[in-house]
Protein backbone atom coordinates (compact mmCIF):
# COMPACT_ATOMS: atom_id res chain seq x y z
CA UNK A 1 41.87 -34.75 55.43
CA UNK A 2 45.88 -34.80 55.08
CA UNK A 3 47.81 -35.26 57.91
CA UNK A 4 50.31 -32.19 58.61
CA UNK A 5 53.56 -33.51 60.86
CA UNK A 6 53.83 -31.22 64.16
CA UNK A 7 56.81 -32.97 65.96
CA UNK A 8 56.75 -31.33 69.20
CA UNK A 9 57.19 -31.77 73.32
CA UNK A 10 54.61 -31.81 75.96
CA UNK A 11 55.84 -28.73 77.02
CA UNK A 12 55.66 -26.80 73.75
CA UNK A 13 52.20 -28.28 73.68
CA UNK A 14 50.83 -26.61 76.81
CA UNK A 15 52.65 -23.41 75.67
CA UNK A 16 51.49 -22.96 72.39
CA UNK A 17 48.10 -23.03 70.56
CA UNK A 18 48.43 -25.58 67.61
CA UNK A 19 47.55 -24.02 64.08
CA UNK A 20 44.97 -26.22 62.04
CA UNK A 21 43.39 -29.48 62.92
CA UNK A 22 44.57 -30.46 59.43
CA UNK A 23 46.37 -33.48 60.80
CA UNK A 24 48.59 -33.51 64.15
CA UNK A 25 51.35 -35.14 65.02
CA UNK A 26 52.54 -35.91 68.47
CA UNK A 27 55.52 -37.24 69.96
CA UNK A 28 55.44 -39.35 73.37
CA UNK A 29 52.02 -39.02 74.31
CA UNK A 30 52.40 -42.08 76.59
CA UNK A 31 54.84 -40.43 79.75
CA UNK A 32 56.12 -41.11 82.84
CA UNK A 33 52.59 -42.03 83.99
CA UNK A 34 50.27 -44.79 82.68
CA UNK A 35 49.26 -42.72 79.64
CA UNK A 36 48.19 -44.77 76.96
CA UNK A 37 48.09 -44.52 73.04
CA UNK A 38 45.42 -47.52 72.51
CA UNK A 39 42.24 -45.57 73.44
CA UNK A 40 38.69 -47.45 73.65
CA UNK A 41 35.82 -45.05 73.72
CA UNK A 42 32.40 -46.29 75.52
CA UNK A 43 29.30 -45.71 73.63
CA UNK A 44 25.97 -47.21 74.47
CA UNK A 45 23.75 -50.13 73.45
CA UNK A 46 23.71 -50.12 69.00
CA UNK A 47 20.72 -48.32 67.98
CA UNK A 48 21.62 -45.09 69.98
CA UNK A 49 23.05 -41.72 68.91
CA UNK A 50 26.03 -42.65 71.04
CA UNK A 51 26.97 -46.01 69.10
CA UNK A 52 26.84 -44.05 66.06
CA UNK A 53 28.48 -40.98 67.43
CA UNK A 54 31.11 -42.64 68.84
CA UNK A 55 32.58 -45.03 66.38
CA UNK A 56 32.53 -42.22 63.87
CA UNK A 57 34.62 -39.80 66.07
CA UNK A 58 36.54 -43.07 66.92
CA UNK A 59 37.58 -43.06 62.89
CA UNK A 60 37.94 -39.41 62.99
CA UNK A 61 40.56 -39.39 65.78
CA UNK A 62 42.70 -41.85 64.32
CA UNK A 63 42.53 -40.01 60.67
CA UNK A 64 43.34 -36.66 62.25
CA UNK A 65 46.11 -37.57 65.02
CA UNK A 66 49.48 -38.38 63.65
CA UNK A 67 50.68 -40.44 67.06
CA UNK A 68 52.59 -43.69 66.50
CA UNK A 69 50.28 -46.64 67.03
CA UNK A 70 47.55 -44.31 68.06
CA UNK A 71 44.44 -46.66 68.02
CA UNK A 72 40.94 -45.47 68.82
CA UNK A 73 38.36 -47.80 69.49
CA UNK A 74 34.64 -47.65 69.94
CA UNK A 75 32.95 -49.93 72.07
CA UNK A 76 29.47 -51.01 73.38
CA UNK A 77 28.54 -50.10 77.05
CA UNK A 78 25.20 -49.61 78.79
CA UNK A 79 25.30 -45.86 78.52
CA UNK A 80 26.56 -42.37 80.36
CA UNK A 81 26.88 -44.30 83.75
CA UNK A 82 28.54 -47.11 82.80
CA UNK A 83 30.92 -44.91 80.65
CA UNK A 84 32.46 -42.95 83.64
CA UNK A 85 32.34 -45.74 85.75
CA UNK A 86 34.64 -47.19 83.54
CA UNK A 87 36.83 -44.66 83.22
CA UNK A 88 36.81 -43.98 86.83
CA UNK A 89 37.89 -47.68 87.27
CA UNK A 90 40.62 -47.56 84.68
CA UNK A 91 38.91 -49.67 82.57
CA UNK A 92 38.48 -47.10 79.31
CA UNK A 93 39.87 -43.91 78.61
CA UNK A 94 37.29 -42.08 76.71
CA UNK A 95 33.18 -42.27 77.12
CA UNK A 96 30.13 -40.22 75.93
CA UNK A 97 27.88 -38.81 78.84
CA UNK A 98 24.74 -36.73 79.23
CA UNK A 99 25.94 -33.46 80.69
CA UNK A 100 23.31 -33.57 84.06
CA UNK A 101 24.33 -37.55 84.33
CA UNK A 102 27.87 -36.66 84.74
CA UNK A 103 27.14 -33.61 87.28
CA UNK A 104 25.39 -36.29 89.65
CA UNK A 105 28.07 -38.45 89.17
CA UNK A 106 30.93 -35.55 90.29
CA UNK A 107 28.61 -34.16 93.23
CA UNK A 108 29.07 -37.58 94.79
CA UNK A 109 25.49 -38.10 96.47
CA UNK A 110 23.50 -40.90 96.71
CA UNK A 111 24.35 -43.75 95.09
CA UNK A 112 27.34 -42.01 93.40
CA UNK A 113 29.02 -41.35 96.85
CA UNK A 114 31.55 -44.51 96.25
CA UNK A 115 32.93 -43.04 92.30
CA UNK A 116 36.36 -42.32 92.36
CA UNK A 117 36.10 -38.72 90.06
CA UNK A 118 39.56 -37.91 90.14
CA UNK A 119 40.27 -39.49 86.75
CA UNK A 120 37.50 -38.13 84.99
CA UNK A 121 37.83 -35.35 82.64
CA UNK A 122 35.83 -33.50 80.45
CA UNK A 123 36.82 -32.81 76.86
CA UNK A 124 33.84 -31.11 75.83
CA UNK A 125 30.07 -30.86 74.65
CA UNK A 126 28.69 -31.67 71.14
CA UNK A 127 25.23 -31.39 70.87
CA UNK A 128 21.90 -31.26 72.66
CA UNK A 129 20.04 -34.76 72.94
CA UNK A 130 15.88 -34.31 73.47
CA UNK A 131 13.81 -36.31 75.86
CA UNK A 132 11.95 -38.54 73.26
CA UNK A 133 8.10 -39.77 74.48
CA UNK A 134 6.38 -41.55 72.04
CA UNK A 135 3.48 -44.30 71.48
CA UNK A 136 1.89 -45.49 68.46
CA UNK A 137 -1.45 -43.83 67.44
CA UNK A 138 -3.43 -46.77 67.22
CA UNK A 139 -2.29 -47.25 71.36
CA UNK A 140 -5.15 -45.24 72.90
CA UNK A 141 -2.54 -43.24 74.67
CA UNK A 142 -2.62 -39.33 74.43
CA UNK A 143 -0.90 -37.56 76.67
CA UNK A 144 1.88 -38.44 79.22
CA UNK A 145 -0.78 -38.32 82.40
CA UNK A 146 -1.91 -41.78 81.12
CA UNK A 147 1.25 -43.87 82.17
CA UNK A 148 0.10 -45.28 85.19
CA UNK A 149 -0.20 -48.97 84.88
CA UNK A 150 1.75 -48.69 81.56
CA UNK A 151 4.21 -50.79 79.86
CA UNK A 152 7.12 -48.17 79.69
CA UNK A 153 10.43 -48.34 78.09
CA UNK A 154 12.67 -46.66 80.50
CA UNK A 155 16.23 -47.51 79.36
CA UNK A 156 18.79 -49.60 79.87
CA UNK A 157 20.56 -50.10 83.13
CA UNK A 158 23.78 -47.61 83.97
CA UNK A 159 21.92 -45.04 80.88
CA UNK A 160 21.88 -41.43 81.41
CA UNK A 161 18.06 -42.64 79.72
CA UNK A 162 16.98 -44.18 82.71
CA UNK A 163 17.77 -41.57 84.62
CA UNK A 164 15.94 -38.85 82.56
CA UNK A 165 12.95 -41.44 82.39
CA UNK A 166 12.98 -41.52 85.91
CA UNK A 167 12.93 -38.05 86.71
CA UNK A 168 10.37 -37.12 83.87
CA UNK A 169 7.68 -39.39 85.69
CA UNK A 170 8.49 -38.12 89.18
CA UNK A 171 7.16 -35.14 87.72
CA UNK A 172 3.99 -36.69 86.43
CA UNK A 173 3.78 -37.97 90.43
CA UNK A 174 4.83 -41.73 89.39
CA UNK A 175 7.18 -43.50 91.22
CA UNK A 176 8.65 -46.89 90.68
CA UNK A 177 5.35 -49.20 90.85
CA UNK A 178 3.34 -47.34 89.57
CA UNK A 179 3.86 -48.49 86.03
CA UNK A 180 5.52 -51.12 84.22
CA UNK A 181 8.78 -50.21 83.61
CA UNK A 182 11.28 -52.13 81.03
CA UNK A 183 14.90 -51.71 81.17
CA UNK A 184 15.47 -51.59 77.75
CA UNK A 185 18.10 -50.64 75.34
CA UNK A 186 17.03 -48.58 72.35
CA UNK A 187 16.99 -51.04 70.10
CA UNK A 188 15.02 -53.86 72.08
CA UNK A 189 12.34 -50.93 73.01
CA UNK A 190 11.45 -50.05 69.52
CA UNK A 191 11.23 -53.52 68.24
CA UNK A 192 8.82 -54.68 71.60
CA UNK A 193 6.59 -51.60 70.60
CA UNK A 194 6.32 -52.80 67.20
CA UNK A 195 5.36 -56.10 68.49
CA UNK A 196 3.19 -54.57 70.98
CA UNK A 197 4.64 -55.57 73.66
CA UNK A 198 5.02 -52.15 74.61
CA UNK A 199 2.93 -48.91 75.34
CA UNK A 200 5.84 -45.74 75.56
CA UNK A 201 9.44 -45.24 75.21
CA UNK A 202 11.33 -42.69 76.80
CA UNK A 203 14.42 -42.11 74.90
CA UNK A 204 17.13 -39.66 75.31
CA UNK A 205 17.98 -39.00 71.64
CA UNK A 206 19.69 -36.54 69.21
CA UNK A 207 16.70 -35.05 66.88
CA UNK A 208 16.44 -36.39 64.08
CA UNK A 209 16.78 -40.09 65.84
CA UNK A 210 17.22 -42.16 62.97
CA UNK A 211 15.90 -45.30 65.09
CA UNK A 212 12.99 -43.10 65.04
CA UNK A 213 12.17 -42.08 61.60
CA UNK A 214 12.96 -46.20 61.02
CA UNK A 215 10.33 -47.34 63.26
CA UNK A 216 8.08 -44.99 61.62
CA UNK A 217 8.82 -45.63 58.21
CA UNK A 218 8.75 -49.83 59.22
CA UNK A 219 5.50 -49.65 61.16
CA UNK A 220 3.90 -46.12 60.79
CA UNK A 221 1.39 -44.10 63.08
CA UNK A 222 4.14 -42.89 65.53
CA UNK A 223 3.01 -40.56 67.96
CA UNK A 224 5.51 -37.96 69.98
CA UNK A 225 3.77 -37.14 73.27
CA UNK A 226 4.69 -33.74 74.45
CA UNK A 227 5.49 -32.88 78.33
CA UNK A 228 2.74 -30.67 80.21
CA UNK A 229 3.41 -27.52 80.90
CA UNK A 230 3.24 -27.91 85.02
CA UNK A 231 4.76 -31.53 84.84
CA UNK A 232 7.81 -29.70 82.61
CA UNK A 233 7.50 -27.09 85.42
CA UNK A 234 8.22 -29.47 88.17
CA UNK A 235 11.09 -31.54 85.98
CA UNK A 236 13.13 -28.29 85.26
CA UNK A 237 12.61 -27.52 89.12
CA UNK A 238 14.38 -30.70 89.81
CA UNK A 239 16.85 -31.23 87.33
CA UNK A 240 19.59 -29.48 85.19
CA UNK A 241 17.65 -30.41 82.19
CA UNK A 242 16.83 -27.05 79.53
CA UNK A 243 13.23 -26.66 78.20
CA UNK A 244 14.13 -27.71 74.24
CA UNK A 245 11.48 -27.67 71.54
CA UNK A 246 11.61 -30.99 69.13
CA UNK A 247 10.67 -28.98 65.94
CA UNK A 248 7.84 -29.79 63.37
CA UNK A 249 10.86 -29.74 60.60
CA UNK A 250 12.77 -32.50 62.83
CA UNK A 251 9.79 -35.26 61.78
CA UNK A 252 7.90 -35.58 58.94
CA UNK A 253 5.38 -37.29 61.04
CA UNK A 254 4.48 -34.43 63.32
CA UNK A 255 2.69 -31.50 63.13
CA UNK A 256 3.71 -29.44 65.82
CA UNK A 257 6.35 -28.72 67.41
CA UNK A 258 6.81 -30.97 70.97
CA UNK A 259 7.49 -29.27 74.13
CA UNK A 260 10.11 -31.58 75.84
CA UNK A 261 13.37 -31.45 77.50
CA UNK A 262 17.13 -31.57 76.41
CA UNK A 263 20.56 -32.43 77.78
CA UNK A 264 24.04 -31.99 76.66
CA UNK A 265 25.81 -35.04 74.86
CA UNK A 266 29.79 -34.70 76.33
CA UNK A 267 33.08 -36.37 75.95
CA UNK A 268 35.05 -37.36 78.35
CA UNK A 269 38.44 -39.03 78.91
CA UNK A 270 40.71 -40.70 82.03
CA UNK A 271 43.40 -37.85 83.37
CA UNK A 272 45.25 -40.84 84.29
CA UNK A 273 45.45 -42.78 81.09
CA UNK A 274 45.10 -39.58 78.75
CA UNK A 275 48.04 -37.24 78.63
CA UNK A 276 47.69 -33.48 78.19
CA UNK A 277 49.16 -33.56 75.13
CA UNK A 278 46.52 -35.96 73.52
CA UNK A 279 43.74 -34.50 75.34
CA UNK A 280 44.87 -31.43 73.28
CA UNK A 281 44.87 -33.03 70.24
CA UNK A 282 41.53 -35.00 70.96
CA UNK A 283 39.53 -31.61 71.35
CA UNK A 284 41.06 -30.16 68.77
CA UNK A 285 39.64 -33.02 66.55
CA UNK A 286 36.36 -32.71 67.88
CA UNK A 287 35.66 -29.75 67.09
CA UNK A 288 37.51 -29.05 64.39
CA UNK A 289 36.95 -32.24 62.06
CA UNK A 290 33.27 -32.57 63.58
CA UNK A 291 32.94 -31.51 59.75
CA UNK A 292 33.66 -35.26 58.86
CA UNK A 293 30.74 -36.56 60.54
CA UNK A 294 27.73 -38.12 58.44
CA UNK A 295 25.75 -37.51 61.14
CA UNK A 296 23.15 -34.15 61.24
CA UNK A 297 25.31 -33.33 64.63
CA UNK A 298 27.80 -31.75 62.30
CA UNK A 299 26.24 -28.59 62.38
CA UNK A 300 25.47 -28.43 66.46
CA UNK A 301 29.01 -29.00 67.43
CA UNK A 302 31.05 -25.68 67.98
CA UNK A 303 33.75 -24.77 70.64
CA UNK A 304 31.19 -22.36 72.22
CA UNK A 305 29.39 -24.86 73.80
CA UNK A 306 32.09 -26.94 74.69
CA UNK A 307 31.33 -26.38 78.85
CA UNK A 308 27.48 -26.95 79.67
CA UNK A 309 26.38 -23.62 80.94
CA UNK A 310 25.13 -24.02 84.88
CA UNK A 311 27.42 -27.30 85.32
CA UNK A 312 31.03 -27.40 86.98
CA UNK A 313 32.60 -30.44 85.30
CA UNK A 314 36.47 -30.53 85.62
CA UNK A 315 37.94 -30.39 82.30
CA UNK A 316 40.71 -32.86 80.95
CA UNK A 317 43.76 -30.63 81.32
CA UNK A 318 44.13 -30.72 77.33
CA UNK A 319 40.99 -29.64 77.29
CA UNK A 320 41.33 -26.60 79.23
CA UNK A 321 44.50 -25.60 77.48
CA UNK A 322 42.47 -26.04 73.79
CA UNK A 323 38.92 -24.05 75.38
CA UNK A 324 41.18 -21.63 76.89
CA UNK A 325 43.03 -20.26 73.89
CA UNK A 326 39.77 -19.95 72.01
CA UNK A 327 38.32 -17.00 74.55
């Protein structure tokens, strides 16, 4: 994709809706306040959607924005959690999050009561991840009432994962105890099921999950457990999870489709360390070049579901100059 030079002020910026995402150049993004050029964007643990995800967009950004010394980097973290920590603390400016992670985060309860918000800001939403459950055939286990006293992959530490995995079995009336859980990255889960060494893994995942289709294509007889109807019931009661359908055409290995859950994968970026003016430039990337992608997300990520419906979450004020001249 060429790059097409736009010299032009912060002020023109937030005045004016920029034509094309065919390249953009900006002048002075870094200001009067700490705003930065050299970006690092937190992903997850490899084997994820957001590793992926992530360090493609990183490439994408830097193709696509004409800034001078404009670097975008990608880097490991332990998830949605760790990622707005991070930002929160100054110590990123861009992260992936789960939609429903990020609203706990912002309502400030619990164990979030201490996060500093104020610099967090979203850019926007790209595509629906589905609550993955799923066993190997040959594992005795059928449906998700069998967990207790199971070995169960719940995700690593500071994941929007964990937190889904959580939630899920508070609806199946298990709490902490009452099976085995392993705090495991995505990776490290599929390869201790393989060895056995493992009975589920819940995994928060775009469909198709490559990691997935590996594990069965490297071991075989996967088996996608779907959620009950009055345990689903009880999860969308307390949650801002959406009911989601995996569908039969997303696996070659099922038959049905799987009644599960879904959550929003987001972007979001430091108001301190971002300015307007590349916040602007950032969403119009994302959207605009998602084209560029390898990934199947490609064809999920459109401007109209840039803001979760049912969640407030501040936008980055680039953002909400971009998602408010496309109404």
């Amino acid at each position: 994709m060429k790059k097409v030079t736009v010299h032009q002020s912060l002020k023109v910026l937030l005045g004016a809706a920029i034509g094309g995402v065919t390249g953009l150049a900006l002048s002075g993004a870094a200001g009067a306040q700490d705003y930065t050029d050299k970006l690092q964007l937190g992903t997850a643990n490899p084997g994820g959607g957001y590793y992926t995800m992530g360090s493609e967009y990183a490439n994408i950004f830097e193709k696509n924005i004409d800034v001078d010394g404009l670097s975008v980097s990608a880097i490991q973290t332990s998830g949605s959690v760790d990622n707005l920590s991070k930002i929160s603390r100054g110590e990123i400016e861009l992260g992936l999050s789960q939609a429903t992670t990020a609203a706990l985060i912002f309502s400030g309860e619990g164990k979030y009561k201490n996060v500093n918000t104020d610099p967090i800001g979203l850019l926007g939403c790209l595509e629906p991840y589905a609550l993955h459950a799923f066993t190997l055939k040959d594992s005795g286990i059928d449906s998700l009432q069998a967990l207790a006293g199971k070995r169960v992959a719940i995700g690593a530490p500071g994941s929007a994962n964990q937190l889904a995995s959580e939630a899920l079995l508070a609806a199946y009336g298990l709490a902490d105890g009452d099976y085995q859980a392993f705090p495991e990255a995505s990776d490290d889960a599929r390869q201790k099921l393989r060895d056995n060494n493992l009975d589920v893994i819940l995994d928060v995942q775009p469909v198709p999950f490559p990691g997935l289709q590996e594990l069965e294509s490297a071991r075989g007889g996967v088996k996608l457990l779907a959620i009950d109807d009055e345990e689903l019931q009880k999860l969308l009661d307390n949650s801002d999870f959406s009911p989601f359908e995996i569908p039969q055409a997303g696996y070659d290995f099922i038959d049905a489709p799987i009644q599960t859950v879904s959550d929003w994968s987001c972007l979001f970026a430091s108001n301190d360390k971002v300015s307007p003016e590349l916040g602007y430039a950032l969403v119009q990337t994302l959207y605009e070049a998602a084209d560029e992608l390898t990934l199947p997300a490609k064809a999920s990520i459109r401007v109209e579901t840039a803001r979760p419906d049912g969640l407030e979450l501040p936008l980055h004020a680039g953002a909400q100059k971009y998602l408010d001249e496309q109404q």
